[in-house]
PDB file of N, CA and C in Angstrom:
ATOM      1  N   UNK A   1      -5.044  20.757  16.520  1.00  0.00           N
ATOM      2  CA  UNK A   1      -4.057  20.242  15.593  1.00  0.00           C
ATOM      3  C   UNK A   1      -3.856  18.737  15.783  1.00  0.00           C
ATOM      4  N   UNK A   2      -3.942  18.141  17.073  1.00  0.00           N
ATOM      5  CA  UNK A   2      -3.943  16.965  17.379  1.00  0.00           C
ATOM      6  C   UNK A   2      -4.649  16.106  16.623  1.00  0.00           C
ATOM      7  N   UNK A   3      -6.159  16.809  16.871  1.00  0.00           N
ATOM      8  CA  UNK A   3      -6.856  15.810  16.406  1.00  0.00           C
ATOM      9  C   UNK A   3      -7.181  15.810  14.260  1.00  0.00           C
ATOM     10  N   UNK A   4      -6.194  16.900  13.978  1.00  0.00           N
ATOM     11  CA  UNK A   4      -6.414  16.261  12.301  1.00  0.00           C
ATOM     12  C   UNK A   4      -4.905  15.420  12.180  1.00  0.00           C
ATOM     13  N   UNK A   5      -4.392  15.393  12.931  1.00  0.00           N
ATOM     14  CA  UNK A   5      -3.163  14.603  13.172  1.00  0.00           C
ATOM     15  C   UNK A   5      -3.525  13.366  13.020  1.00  0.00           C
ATOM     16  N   UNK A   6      -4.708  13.045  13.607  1.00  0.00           N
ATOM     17  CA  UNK A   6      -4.961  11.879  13.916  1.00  0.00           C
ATOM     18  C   UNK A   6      -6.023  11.334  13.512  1.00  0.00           C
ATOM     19  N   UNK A   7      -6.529  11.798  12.954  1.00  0.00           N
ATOM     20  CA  UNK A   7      -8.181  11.914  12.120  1.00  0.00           C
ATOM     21  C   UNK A   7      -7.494  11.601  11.053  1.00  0.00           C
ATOM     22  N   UNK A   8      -6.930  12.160   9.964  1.00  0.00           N
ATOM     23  CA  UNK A   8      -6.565  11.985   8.962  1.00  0.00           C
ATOM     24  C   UNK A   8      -6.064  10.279   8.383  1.00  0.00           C
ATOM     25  N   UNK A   9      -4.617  10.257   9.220  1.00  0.00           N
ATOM     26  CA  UNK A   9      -4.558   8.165   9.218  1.00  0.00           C
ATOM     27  C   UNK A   9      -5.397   7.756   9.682  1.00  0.00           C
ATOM     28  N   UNK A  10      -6.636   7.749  10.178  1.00  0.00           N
ATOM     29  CA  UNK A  10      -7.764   7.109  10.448  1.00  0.00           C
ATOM     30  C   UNK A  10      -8.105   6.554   9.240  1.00  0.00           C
ATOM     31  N   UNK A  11      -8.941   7.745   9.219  1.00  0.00           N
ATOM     32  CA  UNK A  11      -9.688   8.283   7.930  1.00  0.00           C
ATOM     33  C   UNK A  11      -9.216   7.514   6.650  1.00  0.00           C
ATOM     34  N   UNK A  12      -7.699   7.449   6.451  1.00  0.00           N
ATOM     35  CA  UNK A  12      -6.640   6.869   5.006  1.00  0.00           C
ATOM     36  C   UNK A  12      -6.962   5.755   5.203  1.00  0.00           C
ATOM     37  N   UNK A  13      -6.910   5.259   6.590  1.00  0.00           N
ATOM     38  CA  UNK A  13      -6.918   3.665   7.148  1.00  0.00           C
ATOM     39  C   UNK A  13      -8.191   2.979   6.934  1.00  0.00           C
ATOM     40  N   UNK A  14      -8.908   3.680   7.169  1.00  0.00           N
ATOM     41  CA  UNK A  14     -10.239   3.054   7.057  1.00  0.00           C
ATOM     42  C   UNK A  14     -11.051   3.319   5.500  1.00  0.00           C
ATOM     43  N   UNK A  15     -10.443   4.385   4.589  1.00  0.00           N
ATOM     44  CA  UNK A  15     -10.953   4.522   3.090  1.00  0.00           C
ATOM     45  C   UNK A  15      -9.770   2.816   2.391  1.00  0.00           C
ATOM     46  N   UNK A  16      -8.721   2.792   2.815  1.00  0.00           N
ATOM     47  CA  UNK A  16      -7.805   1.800   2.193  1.00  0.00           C
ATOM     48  C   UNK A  16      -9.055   0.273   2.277  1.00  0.00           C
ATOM     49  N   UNK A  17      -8.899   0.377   3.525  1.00  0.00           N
ATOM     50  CA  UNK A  17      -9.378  -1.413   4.147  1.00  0.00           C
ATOM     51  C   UNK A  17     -10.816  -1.229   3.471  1.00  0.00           C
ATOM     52  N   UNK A  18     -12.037  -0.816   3.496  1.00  0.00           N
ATOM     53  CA  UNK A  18     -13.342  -0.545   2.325  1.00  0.00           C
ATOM     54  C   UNK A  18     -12.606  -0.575   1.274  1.00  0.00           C
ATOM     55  N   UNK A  19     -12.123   0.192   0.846  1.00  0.00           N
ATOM     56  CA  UNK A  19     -11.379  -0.087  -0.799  1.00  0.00           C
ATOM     57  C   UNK A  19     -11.208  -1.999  -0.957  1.00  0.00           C
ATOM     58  N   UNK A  20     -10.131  -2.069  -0.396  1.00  0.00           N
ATOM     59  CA  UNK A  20      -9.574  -3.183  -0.610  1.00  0.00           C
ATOM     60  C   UNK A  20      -9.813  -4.643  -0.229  1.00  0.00           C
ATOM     61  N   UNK A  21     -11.169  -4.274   0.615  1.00  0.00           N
ATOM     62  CA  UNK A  21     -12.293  -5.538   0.881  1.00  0.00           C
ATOM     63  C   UNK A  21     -13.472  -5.596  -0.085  1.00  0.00           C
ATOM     64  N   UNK A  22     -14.172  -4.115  -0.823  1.00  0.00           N
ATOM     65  CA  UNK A  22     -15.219  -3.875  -1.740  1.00  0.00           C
ATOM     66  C   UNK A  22     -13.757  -5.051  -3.040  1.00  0.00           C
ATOM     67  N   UNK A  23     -12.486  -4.381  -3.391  1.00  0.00           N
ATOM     68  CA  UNK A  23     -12.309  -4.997  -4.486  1.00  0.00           C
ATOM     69  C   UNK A  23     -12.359  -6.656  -4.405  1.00  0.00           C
ATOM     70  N   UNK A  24     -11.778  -7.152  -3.206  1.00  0.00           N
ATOM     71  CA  UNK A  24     -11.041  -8.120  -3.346  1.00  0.00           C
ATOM     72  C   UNK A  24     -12.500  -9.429  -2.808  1.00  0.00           C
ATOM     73  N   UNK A  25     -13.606  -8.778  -2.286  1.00  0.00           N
ATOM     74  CA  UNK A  25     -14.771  -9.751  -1.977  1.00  0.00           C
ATOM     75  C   UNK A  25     -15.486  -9.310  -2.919  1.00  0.00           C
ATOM     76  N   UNK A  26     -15.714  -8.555  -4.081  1.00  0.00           N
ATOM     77  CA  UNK A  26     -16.936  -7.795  -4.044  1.00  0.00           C
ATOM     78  C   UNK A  26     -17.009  -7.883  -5.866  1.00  0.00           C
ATOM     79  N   UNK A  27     -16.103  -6.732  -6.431  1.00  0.00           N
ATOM     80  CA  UNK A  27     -15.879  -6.241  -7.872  1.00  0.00           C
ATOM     81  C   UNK A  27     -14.848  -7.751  -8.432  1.00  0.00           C
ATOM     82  N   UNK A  28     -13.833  -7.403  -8.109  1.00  0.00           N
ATOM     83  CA  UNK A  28     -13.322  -8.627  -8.502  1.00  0.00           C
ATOM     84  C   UNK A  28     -13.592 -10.345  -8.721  1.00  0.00           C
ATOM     85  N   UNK A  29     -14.166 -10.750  -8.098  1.00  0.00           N
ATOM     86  CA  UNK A  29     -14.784 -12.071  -7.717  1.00  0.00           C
ATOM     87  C   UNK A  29     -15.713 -11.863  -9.209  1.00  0.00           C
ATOM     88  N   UNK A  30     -16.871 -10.843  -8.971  1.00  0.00           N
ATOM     89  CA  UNK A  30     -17.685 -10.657 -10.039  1.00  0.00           C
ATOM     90  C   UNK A  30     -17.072 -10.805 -11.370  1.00  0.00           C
ATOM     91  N   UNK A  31     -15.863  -9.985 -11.254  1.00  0.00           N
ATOM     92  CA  UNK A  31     -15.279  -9.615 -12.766  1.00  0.00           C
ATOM     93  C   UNK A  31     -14.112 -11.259 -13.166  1.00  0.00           C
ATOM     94  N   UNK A  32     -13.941 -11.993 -12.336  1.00  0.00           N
ATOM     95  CA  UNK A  32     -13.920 -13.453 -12.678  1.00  0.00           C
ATOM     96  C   UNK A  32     -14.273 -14.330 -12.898  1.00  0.00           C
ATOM     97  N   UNK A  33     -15.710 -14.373 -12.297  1.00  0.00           N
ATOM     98  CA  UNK A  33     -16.200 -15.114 -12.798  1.00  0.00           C
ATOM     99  C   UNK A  33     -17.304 -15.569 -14.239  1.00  0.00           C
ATOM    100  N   UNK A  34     -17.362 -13.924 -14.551  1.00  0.00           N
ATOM    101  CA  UNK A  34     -18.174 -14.065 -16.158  1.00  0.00           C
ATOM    102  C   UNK A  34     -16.622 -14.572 -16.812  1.00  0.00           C
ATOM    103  N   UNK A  35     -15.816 -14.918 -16.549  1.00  0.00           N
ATOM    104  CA  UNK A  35     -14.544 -15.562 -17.543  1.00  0.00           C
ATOM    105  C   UNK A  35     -14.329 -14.879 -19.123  1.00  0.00           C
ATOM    106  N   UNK A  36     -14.899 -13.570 -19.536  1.00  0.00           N
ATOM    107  CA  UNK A  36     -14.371 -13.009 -20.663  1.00  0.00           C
ATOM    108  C   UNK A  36     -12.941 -12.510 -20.066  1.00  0.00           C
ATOM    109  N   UNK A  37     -12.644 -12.487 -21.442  1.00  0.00           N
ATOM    110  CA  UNK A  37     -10.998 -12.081 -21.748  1.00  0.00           C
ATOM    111  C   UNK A  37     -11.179 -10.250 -21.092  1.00  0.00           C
ATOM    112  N   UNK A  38     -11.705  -9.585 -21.359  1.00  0.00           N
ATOM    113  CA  UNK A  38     -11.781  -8.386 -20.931  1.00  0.00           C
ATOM    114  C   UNK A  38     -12.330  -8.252 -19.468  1.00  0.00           C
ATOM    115  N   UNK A  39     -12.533  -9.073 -18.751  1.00  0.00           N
ATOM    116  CA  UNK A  39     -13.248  -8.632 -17.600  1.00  0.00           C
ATOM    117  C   UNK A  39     -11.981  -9.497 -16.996  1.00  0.00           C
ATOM    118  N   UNK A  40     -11.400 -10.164 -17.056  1.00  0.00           N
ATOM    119  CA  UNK A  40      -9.951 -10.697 -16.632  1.00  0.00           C
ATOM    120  C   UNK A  40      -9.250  -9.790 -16.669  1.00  0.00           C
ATOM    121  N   UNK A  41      -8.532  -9.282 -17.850  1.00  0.00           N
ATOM    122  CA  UNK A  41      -7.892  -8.009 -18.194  1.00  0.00           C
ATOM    123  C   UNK A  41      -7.894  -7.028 -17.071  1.00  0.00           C
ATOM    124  N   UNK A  42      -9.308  -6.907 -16.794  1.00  0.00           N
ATOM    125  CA  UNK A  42      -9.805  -5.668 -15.950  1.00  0.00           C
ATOM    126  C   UNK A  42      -9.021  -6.265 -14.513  1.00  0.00           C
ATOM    127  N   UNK A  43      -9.713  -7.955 -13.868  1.00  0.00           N
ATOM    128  CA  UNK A  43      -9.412  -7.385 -12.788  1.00  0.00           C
ATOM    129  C   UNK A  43      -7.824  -7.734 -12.322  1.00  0.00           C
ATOM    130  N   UNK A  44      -6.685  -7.933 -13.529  1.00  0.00           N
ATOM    131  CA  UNK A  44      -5.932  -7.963 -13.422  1.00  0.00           C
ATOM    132  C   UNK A  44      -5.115  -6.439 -13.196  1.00  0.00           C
ATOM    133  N   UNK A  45      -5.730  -5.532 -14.391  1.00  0.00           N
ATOM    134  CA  UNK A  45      -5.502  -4.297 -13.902  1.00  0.00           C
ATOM    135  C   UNK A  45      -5.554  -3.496 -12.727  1.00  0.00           C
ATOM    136  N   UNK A  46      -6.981  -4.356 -12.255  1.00  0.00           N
ATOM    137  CA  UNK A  46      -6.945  -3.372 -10.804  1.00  0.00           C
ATOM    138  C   UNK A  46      -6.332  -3.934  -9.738  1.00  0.00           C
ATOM    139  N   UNK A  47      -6.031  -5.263  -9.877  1.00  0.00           N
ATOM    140  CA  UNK A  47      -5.004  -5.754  -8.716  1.00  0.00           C
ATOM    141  C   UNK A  47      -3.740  -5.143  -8.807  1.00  0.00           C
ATOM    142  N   UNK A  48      -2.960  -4.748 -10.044  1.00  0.00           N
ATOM    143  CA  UNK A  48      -1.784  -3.942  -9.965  1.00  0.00           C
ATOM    144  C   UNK A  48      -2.205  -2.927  -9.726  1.00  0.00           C
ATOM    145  N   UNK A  49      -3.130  -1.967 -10.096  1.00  0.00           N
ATOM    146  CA  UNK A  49      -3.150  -0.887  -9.147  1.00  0.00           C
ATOM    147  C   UNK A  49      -3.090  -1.035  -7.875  1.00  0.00           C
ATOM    148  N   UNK A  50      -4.238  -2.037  -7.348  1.00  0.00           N
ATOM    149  CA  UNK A  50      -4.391  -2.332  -5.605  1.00  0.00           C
ATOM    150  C   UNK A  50      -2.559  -2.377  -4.925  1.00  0.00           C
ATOM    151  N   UNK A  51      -1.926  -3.326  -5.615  1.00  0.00           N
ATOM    152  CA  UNK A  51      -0.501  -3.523  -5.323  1.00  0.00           C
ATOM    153  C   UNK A  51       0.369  -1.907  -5.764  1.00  0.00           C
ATOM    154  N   UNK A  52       0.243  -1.054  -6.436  1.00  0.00           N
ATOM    155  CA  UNK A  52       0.573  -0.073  -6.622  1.00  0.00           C
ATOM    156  C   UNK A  52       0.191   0.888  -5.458  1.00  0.00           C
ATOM    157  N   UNK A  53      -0.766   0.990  -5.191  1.00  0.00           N
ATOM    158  CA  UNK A  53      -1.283   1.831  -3.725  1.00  0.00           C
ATOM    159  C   UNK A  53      -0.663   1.038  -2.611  1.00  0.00           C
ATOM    160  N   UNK A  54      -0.389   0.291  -1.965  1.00  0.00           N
ATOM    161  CA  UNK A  54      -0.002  -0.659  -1.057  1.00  0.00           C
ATOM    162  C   UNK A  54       1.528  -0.186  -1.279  1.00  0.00           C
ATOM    163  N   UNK A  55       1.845  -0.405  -2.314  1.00  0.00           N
ATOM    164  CA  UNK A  55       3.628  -0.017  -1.851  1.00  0.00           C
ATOM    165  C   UNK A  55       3.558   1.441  -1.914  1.00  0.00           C
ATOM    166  N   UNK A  56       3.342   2.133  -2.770  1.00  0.00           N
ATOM    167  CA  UNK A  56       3.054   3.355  -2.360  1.00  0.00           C
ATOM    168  C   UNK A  56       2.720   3.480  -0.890  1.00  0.00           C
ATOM    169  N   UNK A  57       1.634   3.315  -0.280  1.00  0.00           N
ATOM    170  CA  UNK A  57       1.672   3.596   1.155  1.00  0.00           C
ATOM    171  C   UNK A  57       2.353   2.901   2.047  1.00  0.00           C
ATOM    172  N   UNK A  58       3.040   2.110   1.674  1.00  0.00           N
ATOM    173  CA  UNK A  58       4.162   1.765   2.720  1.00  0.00           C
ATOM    174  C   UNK A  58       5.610   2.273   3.002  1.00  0.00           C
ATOM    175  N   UNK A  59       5.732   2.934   1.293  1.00  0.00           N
ATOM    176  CA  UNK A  59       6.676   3.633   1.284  1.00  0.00           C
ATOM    177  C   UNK A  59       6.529   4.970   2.137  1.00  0.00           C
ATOM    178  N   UNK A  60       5.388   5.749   2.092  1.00  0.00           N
ATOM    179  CA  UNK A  60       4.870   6.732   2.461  1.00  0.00           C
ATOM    180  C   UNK A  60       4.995   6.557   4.042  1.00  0.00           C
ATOM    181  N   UNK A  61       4.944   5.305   4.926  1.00  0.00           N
ATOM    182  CA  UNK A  61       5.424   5.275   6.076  1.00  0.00           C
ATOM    183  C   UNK A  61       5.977   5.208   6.658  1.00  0.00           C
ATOM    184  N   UNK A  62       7.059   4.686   5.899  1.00  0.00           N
ATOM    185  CA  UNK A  62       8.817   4.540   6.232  1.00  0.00           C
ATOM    186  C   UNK A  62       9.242   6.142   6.396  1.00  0.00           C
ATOM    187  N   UNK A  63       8.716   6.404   5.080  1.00  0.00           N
ATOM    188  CA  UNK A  63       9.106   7.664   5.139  1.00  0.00           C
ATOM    189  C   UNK A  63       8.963   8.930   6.641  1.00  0.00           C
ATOM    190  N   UNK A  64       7.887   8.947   6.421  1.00  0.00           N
ATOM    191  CA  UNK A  64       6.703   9.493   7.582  1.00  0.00           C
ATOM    192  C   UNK A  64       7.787   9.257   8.704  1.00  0.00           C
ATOM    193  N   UNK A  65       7.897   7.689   9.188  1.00  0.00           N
ATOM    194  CA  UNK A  65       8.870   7.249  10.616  1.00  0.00           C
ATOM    195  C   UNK A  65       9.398   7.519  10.521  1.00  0.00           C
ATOM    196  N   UNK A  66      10.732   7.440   9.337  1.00  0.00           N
ATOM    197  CA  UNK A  66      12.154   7.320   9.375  1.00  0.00           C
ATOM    198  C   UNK A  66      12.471   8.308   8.482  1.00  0.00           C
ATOM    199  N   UNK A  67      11.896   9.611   8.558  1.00  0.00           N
ATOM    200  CA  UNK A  67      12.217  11.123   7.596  1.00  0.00           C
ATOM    201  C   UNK A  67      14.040  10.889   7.003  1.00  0.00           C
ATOM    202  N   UNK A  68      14.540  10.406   8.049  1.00  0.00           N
ATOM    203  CA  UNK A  68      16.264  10.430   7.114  1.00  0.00           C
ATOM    204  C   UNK A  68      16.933   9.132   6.880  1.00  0.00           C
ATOM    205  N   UNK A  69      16.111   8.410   6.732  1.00  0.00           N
ATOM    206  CA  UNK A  69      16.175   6.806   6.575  1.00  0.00           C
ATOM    207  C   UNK A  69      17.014   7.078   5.088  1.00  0.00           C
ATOM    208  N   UNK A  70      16.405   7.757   4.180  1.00  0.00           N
ATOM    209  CA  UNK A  70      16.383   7.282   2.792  1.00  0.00           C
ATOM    210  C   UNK A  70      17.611   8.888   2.335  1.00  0.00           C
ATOM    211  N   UNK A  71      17.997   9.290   3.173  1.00  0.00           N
ATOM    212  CA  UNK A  71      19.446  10.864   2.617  1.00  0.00           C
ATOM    213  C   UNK A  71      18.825  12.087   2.978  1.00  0.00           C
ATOM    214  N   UNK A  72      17.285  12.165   3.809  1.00  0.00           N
ATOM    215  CA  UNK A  72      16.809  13.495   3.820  1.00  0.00           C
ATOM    216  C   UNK A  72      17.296  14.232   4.788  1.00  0.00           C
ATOM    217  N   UNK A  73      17.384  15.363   4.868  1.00  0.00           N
ATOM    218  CA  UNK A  73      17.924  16.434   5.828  1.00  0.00           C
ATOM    219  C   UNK A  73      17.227  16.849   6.866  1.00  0.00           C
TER     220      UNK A  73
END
């Protein structure tokens, strides 16, 4: 039990940081520099997602730590 305890935030930790180094060195850069209006669009979209997952999982850790931080029982 330990070890999917602990395997698992690995695992989240290390799919996040690939995610968010492939977008932010990789897809994005690309999708700025052809300078169409739609490929801007795009990687504006996926930076609010990127920022959408990020607070999402930070919220998700507060939580996690501080289970009655926020009124829970």
């Amino acid at each position: 039990m330990f070890a999917i305890k602990l395997t698992l935030p690995l695992l989240g930790a290390l799919l996040y940081l690939v995610g968010s180094g492939g977008w932010f060195f990789w897809i994005a850069p690309r999708l700025l520099a052809d300078g169409g209006t739609a490929d801007i669009l795009y990687a504006f979209a996926g930076t609010c997602g990127w920022m959408l997952i990020t607070s999402g999982l930070i919220v998700h850790f507060i939580k996690t730590a501080r289970p009655t931080a926020a009124g829970g029982r």
